[in-house]
C-alpha atoms as a PDB file:
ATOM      1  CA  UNK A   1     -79.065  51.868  -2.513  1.00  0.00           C
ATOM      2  CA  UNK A   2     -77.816  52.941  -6.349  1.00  0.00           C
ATOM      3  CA  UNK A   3     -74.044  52.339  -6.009  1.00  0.00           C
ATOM      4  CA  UNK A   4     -71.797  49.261  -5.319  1.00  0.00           C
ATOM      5  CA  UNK A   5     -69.852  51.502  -2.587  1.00  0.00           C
ATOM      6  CA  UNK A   6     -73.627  51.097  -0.622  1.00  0.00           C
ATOM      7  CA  UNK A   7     -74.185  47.858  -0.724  1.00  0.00           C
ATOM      8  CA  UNK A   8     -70.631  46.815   0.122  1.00  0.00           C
ATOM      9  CA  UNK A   9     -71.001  49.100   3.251  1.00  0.00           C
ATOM     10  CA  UNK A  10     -74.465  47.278   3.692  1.00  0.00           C
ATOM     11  CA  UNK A  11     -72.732  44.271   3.902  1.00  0.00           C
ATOM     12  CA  UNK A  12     -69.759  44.881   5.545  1.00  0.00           C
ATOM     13  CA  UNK A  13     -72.000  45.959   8.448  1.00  0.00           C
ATOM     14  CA  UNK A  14     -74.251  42.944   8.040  1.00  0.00           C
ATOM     15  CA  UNK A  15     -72.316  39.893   6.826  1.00  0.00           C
ATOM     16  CA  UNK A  16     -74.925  37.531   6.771  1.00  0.00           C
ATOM     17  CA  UNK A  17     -77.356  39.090   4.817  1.00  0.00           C
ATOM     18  CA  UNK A  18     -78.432  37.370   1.662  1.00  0.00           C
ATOM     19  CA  UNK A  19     -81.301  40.128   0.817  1.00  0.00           C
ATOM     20  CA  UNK A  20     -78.815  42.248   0.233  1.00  0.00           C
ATOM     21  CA  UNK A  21     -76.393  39.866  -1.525  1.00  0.00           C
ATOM     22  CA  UNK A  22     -79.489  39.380  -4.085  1.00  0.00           C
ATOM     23  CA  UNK A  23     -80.538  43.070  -4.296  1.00  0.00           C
ATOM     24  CA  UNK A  24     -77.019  43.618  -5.157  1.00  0.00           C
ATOM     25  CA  UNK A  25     -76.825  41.067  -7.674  1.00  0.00           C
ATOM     26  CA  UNK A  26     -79.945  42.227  -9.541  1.00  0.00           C
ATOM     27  CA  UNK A  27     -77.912  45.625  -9.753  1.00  0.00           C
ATOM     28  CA  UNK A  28     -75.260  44.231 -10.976  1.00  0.00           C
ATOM     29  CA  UNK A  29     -77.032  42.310 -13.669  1.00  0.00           C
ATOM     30  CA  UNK A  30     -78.238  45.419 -15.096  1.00  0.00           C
ATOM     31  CA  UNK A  31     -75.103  47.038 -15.214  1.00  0.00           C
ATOM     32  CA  UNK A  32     -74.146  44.572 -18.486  1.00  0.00           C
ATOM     33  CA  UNK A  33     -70.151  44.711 -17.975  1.00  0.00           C
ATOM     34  CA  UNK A  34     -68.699  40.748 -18.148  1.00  0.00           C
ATOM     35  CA  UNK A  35     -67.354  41.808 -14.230  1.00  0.00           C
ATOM     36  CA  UNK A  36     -70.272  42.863 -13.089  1.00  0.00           C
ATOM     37  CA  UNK A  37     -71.994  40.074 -14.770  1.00  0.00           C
ATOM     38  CA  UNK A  38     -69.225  37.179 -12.562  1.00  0.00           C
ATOM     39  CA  UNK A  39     -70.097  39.560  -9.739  1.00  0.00           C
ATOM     40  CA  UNK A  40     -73.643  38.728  -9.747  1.00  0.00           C
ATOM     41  CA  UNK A  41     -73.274  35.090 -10.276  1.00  0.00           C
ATOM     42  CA  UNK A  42     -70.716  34.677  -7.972  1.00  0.00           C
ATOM     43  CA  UNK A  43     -73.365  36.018  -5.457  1.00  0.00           C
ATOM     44  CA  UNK A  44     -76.550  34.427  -6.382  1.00  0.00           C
ATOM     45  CA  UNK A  45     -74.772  31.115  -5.947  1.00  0.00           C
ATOM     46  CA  UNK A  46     -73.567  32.197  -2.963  1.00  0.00           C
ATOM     47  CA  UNK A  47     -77.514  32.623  -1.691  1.00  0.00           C
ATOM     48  CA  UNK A  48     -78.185  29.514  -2.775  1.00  0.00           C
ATOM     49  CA  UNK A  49     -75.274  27.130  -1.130  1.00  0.00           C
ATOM     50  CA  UNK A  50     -76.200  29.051   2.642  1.00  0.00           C
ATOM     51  CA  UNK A  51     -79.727  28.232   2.016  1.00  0.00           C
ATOM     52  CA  UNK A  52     -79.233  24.658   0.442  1.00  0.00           C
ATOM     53  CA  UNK A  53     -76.290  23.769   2.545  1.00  0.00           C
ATOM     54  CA  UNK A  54     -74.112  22.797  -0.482  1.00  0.00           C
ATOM     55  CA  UNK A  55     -70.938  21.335   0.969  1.00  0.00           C
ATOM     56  CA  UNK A  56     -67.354  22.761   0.613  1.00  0.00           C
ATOM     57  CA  UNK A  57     -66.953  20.442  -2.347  1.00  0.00           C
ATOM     58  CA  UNK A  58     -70.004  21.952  -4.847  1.00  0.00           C
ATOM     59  CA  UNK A  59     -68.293  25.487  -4.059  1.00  0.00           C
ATOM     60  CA  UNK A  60     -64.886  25.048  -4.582  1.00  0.00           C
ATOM     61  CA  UNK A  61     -65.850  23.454  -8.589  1.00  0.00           C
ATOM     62  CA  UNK A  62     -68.768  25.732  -9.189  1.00  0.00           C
ATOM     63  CA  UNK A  63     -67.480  29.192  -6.944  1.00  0.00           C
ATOM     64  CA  UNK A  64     -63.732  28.822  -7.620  1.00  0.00           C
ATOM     65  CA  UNK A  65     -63.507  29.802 -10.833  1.00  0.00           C
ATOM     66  CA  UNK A  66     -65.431  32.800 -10.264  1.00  0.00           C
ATOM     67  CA  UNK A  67     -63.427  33.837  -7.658  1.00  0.00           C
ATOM     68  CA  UNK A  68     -60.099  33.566  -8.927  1.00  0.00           C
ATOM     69  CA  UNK A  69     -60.905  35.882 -11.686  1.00  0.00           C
ATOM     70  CA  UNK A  70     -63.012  38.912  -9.273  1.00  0.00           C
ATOM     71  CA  UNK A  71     -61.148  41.599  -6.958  1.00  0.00           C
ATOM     72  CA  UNK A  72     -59.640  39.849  -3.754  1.00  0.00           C
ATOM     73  CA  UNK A  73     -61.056  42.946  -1.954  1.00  0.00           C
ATOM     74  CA  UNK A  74     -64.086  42.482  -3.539  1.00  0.00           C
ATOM     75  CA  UNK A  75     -64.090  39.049  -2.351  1.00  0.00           C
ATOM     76  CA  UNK A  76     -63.444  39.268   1.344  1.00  0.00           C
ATOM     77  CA  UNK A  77     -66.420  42.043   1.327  1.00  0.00           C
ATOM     78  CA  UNK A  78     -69.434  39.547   0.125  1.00  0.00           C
ATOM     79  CA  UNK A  79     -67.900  35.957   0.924  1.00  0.00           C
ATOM     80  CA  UNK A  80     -68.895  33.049   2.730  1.00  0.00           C
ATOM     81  CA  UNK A  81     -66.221  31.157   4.068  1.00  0.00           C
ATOM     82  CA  UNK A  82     -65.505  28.854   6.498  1.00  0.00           C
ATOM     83  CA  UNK A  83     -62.731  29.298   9.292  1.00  0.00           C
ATOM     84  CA  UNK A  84     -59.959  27.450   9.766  1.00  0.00           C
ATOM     85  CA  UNK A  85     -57.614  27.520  12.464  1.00  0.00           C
ATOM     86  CA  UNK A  86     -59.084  28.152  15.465  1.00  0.00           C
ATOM     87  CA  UNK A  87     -56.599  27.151  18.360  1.00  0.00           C
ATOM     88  CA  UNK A  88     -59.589  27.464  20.951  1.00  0.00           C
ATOM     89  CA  UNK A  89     -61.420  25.004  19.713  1.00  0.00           C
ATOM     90  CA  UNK A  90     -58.951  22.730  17.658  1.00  0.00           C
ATOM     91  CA  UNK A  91     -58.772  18.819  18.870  1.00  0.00           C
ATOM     92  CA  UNK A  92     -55.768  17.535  20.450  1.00  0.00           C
ATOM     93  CA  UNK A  93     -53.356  17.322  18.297  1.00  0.00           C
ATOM     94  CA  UNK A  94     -51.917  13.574  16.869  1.00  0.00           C
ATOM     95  CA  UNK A  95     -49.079  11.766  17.076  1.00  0.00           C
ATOM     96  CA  UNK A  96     -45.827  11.794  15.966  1.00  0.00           C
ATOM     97  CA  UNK A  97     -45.990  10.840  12.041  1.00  0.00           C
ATOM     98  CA  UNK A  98     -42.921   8.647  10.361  1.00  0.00           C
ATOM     99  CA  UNK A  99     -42.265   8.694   6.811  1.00  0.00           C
ATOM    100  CA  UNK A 100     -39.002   7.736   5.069  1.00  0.00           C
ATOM    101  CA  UNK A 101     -37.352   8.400   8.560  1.00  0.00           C
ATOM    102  CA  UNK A 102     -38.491  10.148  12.003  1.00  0.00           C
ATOM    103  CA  UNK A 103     -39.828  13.625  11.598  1.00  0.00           C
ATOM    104  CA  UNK A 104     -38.999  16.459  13.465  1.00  0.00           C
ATOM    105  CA  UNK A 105     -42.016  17.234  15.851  1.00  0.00           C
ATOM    106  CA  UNK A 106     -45.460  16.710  15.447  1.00  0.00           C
ATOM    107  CA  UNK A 107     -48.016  16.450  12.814  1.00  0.00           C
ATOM    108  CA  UNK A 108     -50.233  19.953  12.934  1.00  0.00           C
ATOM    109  CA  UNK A 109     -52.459  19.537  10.181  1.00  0.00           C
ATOM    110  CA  UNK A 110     -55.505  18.400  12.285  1.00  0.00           C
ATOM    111  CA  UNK A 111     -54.789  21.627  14.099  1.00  0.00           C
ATOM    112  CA  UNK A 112     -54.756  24.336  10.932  1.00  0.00           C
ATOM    113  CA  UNK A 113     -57.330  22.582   9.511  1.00  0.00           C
ATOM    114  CA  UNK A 114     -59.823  22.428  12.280  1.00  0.00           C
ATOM    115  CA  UNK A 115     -63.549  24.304  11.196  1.00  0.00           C
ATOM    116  CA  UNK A 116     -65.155  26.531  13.680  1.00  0.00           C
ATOM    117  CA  UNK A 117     -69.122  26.009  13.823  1.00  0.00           C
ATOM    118  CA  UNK A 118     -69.054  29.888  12.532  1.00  0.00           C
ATOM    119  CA  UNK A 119     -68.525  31.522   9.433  1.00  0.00           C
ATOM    120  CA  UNK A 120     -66.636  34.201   8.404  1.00  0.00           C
ATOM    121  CA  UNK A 121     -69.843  35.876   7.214  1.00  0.00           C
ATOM    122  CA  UNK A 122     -71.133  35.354  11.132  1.00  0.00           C
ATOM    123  CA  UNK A 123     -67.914  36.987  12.537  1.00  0.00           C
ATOM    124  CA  UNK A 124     -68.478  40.710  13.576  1.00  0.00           C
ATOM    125  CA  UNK A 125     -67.095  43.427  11.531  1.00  0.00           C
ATOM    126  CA  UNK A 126     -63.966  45.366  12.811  1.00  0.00           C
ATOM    127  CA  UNK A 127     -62.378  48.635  11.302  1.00  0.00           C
ATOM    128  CA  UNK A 128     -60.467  46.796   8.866  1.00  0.00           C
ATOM    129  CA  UNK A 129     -62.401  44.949   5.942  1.00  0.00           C
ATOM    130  CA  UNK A 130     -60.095  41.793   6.144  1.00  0.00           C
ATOM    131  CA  UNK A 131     -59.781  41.205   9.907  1.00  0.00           C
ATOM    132  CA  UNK A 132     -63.349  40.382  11.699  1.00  0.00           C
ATOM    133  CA  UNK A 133     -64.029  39.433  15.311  1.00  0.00           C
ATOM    134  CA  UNK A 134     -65.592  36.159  16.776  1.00  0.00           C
ATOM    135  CA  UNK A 135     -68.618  36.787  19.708  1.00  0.00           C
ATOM    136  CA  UNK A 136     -67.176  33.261  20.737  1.00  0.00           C
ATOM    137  CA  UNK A 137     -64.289  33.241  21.692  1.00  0.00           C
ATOM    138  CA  UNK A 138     -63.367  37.156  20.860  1.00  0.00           C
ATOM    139  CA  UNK A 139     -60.469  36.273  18.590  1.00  0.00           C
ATOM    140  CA  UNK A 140     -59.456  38.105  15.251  1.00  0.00           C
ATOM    141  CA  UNK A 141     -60.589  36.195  12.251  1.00  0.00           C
ATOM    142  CA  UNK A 142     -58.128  37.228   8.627  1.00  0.00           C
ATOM    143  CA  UNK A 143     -59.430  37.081   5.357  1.00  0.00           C
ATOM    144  CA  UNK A 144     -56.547  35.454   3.002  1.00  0.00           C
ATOM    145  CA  UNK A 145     -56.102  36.307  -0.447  1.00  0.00           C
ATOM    146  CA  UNK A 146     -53.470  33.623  -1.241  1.00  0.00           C
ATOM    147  CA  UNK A 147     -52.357  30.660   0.238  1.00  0.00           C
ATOM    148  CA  UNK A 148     -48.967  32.016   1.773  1.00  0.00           C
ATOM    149  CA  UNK A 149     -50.896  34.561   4.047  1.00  0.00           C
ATOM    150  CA  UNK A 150     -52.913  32.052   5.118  1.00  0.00           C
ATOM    151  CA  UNK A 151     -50.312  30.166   5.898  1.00  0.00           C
ATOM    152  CA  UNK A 152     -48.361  32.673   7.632  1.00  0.00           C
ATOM    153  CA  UNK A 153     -51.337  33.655   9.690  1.00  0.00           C
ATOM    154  CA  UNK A 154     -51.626  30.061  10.584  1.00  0.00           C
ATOM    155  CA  UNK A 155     -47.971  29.845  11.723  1.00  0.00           C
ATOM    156  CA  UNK A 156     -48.627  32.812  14.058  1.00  0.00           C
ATOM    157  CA  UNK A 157     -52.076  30.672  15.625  1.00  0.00           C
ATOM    158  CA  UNK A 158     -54.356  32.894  14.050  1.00  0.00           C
ATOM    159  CA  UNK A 159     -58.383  32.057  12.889  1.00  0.00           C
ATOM    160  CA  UNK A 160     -58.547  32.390   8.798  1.00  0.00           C
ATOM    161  CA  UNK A 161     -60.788  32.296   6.229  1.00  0.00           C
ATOM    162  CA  UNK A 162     -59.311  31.421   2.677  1.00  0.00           C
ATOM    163  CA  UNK A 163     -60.423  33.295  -0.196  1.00  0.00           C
ATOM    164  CA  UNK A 164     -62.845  30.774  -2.311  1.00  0.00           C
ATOM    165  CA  UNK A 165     -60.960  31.689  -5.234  1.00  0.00           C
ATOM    166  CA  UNK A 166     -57.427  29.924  -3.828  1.00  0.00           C
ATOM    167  CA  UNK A 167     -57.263  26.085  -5.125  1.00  0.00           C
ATOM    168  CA  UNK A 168     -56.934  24.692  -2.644  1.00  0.00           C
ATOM    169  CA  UNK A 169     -55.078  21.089  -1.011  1.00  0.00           C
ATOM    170  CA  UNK A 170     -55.722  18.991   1.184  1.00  0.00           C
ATOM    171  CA  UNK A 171     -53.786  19.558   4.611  1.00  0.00           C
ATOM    172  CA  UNK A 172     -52.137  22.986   2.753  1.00  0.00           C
ATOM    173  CA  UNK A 173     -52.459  25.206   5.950  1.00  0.00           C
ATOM    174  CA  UNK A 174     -49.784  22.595   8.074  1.00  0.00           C
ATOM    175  CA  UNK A 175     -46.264  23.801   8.448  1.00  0.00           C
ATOM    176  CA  UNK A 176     -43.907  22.128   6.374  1.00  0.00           C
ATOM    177  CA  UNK A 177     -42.494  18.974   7.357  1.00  0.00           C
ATOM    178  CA  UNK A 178     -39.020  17.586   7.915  1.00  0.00           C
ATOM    179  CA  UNK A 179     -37.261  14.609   8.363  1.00  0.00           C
ATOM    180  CA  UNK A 180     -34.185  13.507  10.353  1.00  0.00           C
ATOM    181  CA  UNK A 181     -32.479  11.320   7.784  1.00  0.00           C
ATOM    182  CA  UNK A 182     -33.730  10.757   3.895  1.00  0.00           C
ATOM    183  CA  UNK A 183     -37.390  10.544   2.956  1.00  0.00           C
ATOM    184  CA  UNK A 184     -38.925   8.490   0.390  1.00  0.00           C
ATOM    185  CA  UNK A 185     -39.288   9.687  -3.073  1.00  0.00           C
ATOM    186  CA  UNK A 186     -43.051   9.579  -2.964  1.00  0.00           C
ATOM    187  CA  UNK A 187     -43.059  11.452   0.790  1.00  0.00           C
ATOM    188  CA  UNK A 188     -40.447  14.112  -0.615  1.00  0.00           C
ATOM    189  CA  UNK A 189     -43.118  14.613  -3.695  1.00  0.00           C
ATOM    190  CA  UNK A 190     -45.902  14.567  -1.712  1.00  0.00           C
ATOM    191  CA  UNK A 191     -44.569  17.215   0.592  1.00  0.00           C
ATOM    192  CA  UNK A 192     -43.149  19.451  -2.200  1.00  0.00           C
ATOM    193  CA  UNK A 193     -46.663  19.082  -3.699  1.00  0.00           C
ATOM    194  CA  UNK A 194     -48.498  19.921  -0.784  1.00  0.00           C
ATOM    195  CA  UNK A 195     -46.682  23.329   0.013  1.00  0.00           C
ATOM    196  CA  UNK A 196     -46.100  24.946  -3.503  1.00  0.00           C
ATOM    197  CA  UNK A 197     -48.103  27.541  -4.413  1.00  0.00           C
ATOM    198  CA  UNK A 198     -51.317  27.425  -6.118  1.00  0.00           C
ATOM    199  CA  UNK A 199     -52.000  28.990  -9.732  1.00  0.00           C
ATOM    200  CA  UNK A 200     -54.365  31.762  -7.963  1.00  0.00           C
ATOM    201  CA  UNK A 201     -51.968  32.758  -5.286  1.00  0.00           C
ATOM    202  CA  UNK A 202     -49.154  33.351  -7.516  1.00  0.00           C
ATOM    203  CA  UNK A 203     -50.815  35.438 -10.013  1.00  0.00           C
ATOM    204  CA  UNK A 204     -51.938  37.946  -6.989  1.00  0.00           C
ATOM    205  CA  UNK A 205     -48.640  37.571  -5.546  1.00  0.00           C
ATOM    206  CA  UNK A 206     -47.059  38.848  -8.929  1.00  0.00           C
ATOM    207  CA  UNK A 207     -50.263  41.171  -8.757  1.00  0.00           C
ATOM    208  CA  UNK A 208     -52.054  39.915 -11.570  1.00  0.00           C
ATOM    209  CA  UNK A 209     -55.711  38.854 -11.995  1.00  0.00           C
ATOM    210  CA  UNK A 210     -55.697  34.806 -12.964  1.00  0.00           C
ATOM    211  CA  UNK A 211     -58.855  33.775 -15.284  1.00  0.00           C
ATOM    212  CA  UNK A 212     -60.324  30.840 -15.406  1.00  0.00           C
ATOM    213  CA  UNK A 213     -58.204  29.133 -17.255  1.00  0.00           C
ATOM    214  CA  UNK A 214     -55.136  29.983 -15.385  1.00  0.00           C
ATOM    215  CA  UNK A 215     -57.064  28.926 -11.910  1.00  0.00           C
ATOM    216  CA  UNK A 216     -58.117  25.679 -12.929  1.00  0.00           C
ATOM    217  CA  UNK A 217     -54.515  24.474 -13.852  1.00  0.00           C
END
Protein backbone atom coordinates (compact mmCIF):
# COMPACT_ATOMS: atom_id res chain seq x y z
CA UNK A 1 0.00 0.00 0.00
CA UNK A 2 1.37 3.85 -0.85
CA UNK A 3 -1.73 5.89 0.15
CA UNK A 4 -3.68 6.49 3.43
CA UNK A 5 -7.06 5.77 1.35
CA UNK A 6 -5.35 1.85 1.31
CA UNK A 7 -4.62 1.31 4.47
CA UNK A 8 -7.84 2.78 5.87
CA UNK A 9 -9.68 0.31 3.49
CA UNK A 10 -7.14 -2.35 4.92
CA UNK A 11 -8.41 -1.68 8.09
CA UNK A 12 -11.79 -1.06 7.77
CA UNK A 13 -11.95 -4.62 6.39
CA UNK A 14 -9.74 -5.96 9.15
CA UNK A 15 -10.26 -4.07 12.42
CA UNK A 16 -8.04 -5.85 14.49
CA UNK A 17 -5.04 -5.72 12.72
CA UNK A 18 -2.10 -4.08 14.39
CA UNK A 19 0.46 -4.98 11.36
CA UNK A 20 -1.25 -2.79 9.53
CA UNK A 21 -1.85 -0.12 12.19
CA UNK A 22 2.19 -0.10 12.40
CA UNK A 23 2.88 -0.28 8.63
CA UNK A 24 0.65 2.63 8.48
CA UNK A 25 2.26 4.49 11.09
CA UNK A 26 5.77 4.10 9.64
CA UNK A 27 4.09 5.82 6.49
CA UNK A 28 2.90 8.30 8.19
CA UNK A 29 6.10 9.13 9.96
CA UNK A 30 7.72 9.75 6.78
CA UNK A 31 5.25 11.94 5.51
CA UNK A 32 6.74 14.87 8.13
CA UNK A 33 3.31 16.97 8.41
CA UNK A 34 2.57 17.68 12.51
CA UNK A 35 -1.00 15.56 11.51
CA UNK A 36 0.46 12.94 10.13
CA UNK A 37 3.05 12.94 12.75
CA UNK A 38 -0.28 12.70 15.88
CA UNK A 39 -1.55 10.17 13.36
CA UNK A 40 1.26 7.89 13.80
CA UNK A 41 1.56 8.23 17.47
CA UNK A 42 -1.84 7.99 18.10
CA UNK A 43 -1.46 4.50 16.43
CA UNK A 44 1.70 3.10 17.69
CA UNK A 45 0.28 3.59 21.16
CA UNK A 46 -2.60 2.11 20.15
CA UNK A 47 -0.38 -1.30 19.28
CA UNK A 48 1.04 -1.14 22.32
CA UNK A 49 -2.08 -0.80 24.97
CA UNK A 50 -3.87 -4.15 22.87
CA UNK A 51 -0.68 -5.93 23.32
CA UNK A 52 0.17 -4.70 26.96
CA UNK A 53 -3.37 -4.58 28.12
CA UNK A 54 -3.09 -0.95 29.38
CA UNK A 55 -6.35 -0.22 31.14
CA UNK A 56 -9.01 2.41 30.12
CA UNK A 57 -7.29 4.76 32.53
CA UNK A 58 -3.46 4.93 30.76
CA UNK A 59 -5.53 5.68 27.41
CA UNK A 60 -7.81 8.18 28.23
CA UNK A 61 -4.44 10.56 29.80
CA UNK A 62 -1.96 9.40 27.23
CA UNK A 63 -4.61 8.75 23.88
CA UNK A 64 -7.06 11.58 24.67
CA UNK A 65 -5.28 14.30 23.79
CA UNK A 66 -4.36 12.91 20.59
CA UNK A 67 -7.62 12.22 19.71
CA UNK A 68 -9.38 15.26 20.37
CA UNK A 69 -7.19 17.10 18.04
CA UNK A 70 -7.28 14.16 14.75
CA UNK A 71 -10.37 13.75 12.23
CA UNK A 72 -13.43 12.05 14.06
CA UNK A 73 -13.68 10.03 10.79
CA UNK A 74 -10.30 9.34 10.96
CA UNK A 75 -10.81 8.12 14.35
CA UNK A 76 -13.65 5.67 14.12
CA UNK A 77 -11.52 4.06 11.04
CA UNK A 78 -8.26 2.91 13.22
CA UNK A 79 -9.70 2.94 16.94
CA UNK A 80 -9.86 0.67 19.68
CA UNK A 81 -12.64 1.14 21.82
CA UNK A 82 -14.56 -0.50 24.13
CA UNK A 83 -18.50 -0.91 23.93
CA UNK A 84 -20.82 0.30 26.05
CA UNK A 85 -24.33 -0.33 26.17
CA UNK A 86 -25.12 -3.53 25.32
CA UNK A 87 -28.80 -4.32 26.52
CA UNK A 88 -28.13 -8.17 25.83
CA UNK A 89 -25.76 -8.55 28.11
CA UNK A 90 -26.23 -5.61 30.68
CA UNK A 91 -26.85 -6.77 34.56
CA UNK A 92 -30.09 -6.24 36.12
CA UNK A 93 -30.59 -3.08 36.64
CA UNK A 94 -30.54 -1.39 40.55
CA UNK A 95 -32.74 0.07 42.65
CA UNK A 96 -34.57 2.96 42.99
CA UNK A 97 -31.91 5.83 44.01
CA UNK A 98 -33.08 8.86 46.56
CA UNK A 99 -31.36 12.04 46.66
CA UNK A 100 -32.72 15.34 48.00
CA UNK A 101 -36.24 13.71 47.44
CA UNK A 102 -37.64 10.47 45.51
CA UNK A 103 -36.60 10.25 41.91
CA UNK A 104 -38.61 9.55 39.15
CA UNK A 105 -37.83 5.88 38.00
CA UNK A 106 -34.87 4.01 38.16
CA UNK A 107 -31.21 4.44 38.20
CA UNK A 108 -29.82 3.26 34.48
CA UNK A 109 -26.33 3.98 34.71
CA UNK A 110 -25.22 0.35 35.47
CA UNK A 111 -27.14 -0.34 32.30
CA UNK A 112 -25.36 2.37 29.68
CA UNK A 113 -22.35 1.72 31.18
CA UNK A 114 -22.15 -2.00 31.00
CA UNK A 115 -18.71 -3.32 28.76
CA UNK A 116 -19.19 -6.06 26.32
CA UNK A 117 -16.17 -8.69 26.41
CA UNK A 118 -15.68 -7.32 22.59
CA UNK A 119 -14.25 -4.44 21.09
CA UNK A 120 -15.26 -2.24 18.65
CA UNK A 121 -12.14 -3.17 16.67
CA UNK A 122 -13.57 -7.06 16.97
CA UNK A 123 -17.06 -6.01 15.66
CA UNK A 124 -17.54 -6.85 11.87
CA UNK A 125 -17.51 -4.17 9.37
CA UNK A 126 -20.87 -3.05 7.75
CA UNK A 127 -21.38 -0.61 4.70
CA UNK A 128 -21.20 2.32 6.79
CA UNK A 129 -17.74 3.23 8.48
CA UNK A 130 -19.43 4.24 11.86
CA UNK A 131 -22.00 1.46 12.40
CA UNK A 132 -20.31 -2.23 12.79
CA UNK A 133 -21.98 -5.54 13.58
CA UNK A 134 -21.46 -7.93 16.64
CA UNK A 135 -21.01 -12.04 15.62
CA UNK A 136 -22.53 -12.24 19.26
CA UNK A 137 -25.36 -11.18 19.57
CA UNK A 138 -25.82 -9.63 15.79
CA UNK A 139 -26.58 -6.14 17.03
CA UNK A 140 -25.40 -2.75 15.39
CA UNK A 141 -22.50 -1.29 17.24
CA UNK A 142 -22.20 3.15 16.55
CA UNK A 143 -19.12 4.87 16.63
CA UNK A 144 -19.76 8.36 18.61
CA UNK A 145 -18.00 11.39 17.89
CA UNK A 146 -19.35 13.42 20.86
CA UNK A 147 -20.94 12.71 23.89
CA UNK A 148 -24.62 13.75 22.87
CA UNK A 149 -24.74 10.99 20.08
CA UNK A 150 -23.67 8.69 22.34
CA UNK A 151 -26.05 9.55 24.47
CA UNK A 152 -28.82 9.63 22.15
CA UNK A 153 -27.88 6.25 20.81
CA UNK A 154 -27.97 5.07 24.33
CA UNK A 155 -31.50 6.45 24.92
CA UNK A 156 -32.66 4.48 21.84
CA UNK A 157 -30.83 0.93 23.57
CA UNK A 158 -28.23 0.92 21.15
CA UNK A 159 -24.32 -0.76 21.57
CA UNK A 160 -21.64 2.35 21.31
CA UNK A 161 -18.29 2.94 21.22
CA UNK A 162 -17.14 6.55 22.33
CA UNK A 163 -14.60 8.25 20.41
CA UNK A 164 -11.22 8.17 22.70
CA UNK A 165 -10.91 11.69 22.06
CA UNK A 166 -14.40 12.65 24.16
CA UNK A 167 -13.45 13.44 28.03
CA UNK A 168 -15.16 11.60 29.39
CA UNK A 169 -17.38 11.18 33.14
CA UNK A 170 -18.11 8.89 35.10
CA UNK A 171 -21.81 7.48 34.67
CA UNK A 172 -22.15 10.25 31.48
CA UNK A 173 -24.07 7.75 29.17
CA UNK A 174 -27.29 7.54 32.01
CA UNK A 175 -30.34 9.55 31.18
CA UNK A 176 -30.75 12.49 33.14
CA UNK A 177 -32.24 12.34 36.41
CA UNK A 178 -35.18 13.95 38.15
CA UNK A 179 -36.62 14.45 41.28
CA UNK A 180 -40.18 14.72 42.67
CA UNK A 181 -39.73 17.60 45.08
CA UNK A 182 -36.28 19.80 45.59
CA UNK A 183 -32.84 18.23 45.43
CA UNK A 184 -29.89 19.09 47.36
CA UNK A 185 -27.52 21.66 46.21
CA UNK A 186 -24.66 19.22 45.91
CA UNK A 187 -27.15 16.45 43.97
CA UNK A 188 -28.47 19.40 41.63
CA UNK A 189 -24.50 20.17 40.92
CA UNK A 190 -23.59 16.89 40.62
CA UNK A 191 -26.26 16.15 38.08
CA UNK A 192 -25.76 19.40 36.07
CA UNK A 193 -22.07 18.34 36.09
CA UNK A 194 -22.54 15.00 35.00
CA UNK A 195 -24.68 15.81 31.79
CA UNK A 196 -23.04 19.04 30.32
CA UNK A 197 -21.09 18.72 27.55
CA UNK A 198 -17.52 18.03 27.35
CA UNK A 199 -14.83 20.55 25.81
CA UNK A 200 -14.30 17.93 22.76
CA UNK A 201 -17.91 17.43 21.97
CA UNK A 202 -18.73 20.96 21.73
CA UNK A 203 -16.02 22.05 19.53
CA UNK A 204 -17.23 19.21 16.85
CA UNK A 205 -20.66 20.11 17.54
CA UNK A 206 -19.85 23.83 16.52
CA UNK A 207 -17.64 21.90 13.86
CA UNK A 208 -14.40 22.86 14.98
CA UNK A 209 -11.22 20.83 15.65
CA UNK A 210 -10.34 21.25 19.70
CA UNK A 211 -6.37 20.99 20.44
CA UNK A 212 -4.95 19.93 23.20
CA UNK A 213 -5.31 22.54 25.16
CA UNK A 214 -8.92 23.07 24.61
CA UNK A 215 -9.54 19.08 25.37
CA UNK A 216 -7.85 18.94 28.51
CA UNK A 217 -9.98 21.80 30.11
Amino acid sequence: MNDEAGFLRALLETPADDTTRLVYADWLTERGDPESAAKARFLRLTVRFRQSGRTDEYQQAELQPLAAALPPEWLGLVSSLKVEGCPAKAPAPPPPLVQGGLRLGIHLGGLFQFVCDQGWDDMAPTGEPTVRRCAQCGKDVHYCATITDAREHADEGHCVAVDLGIVRREDDLAPRRYWVGRPSAEAARKEEERWKLDPVSEARAAGKRPGAADAAG
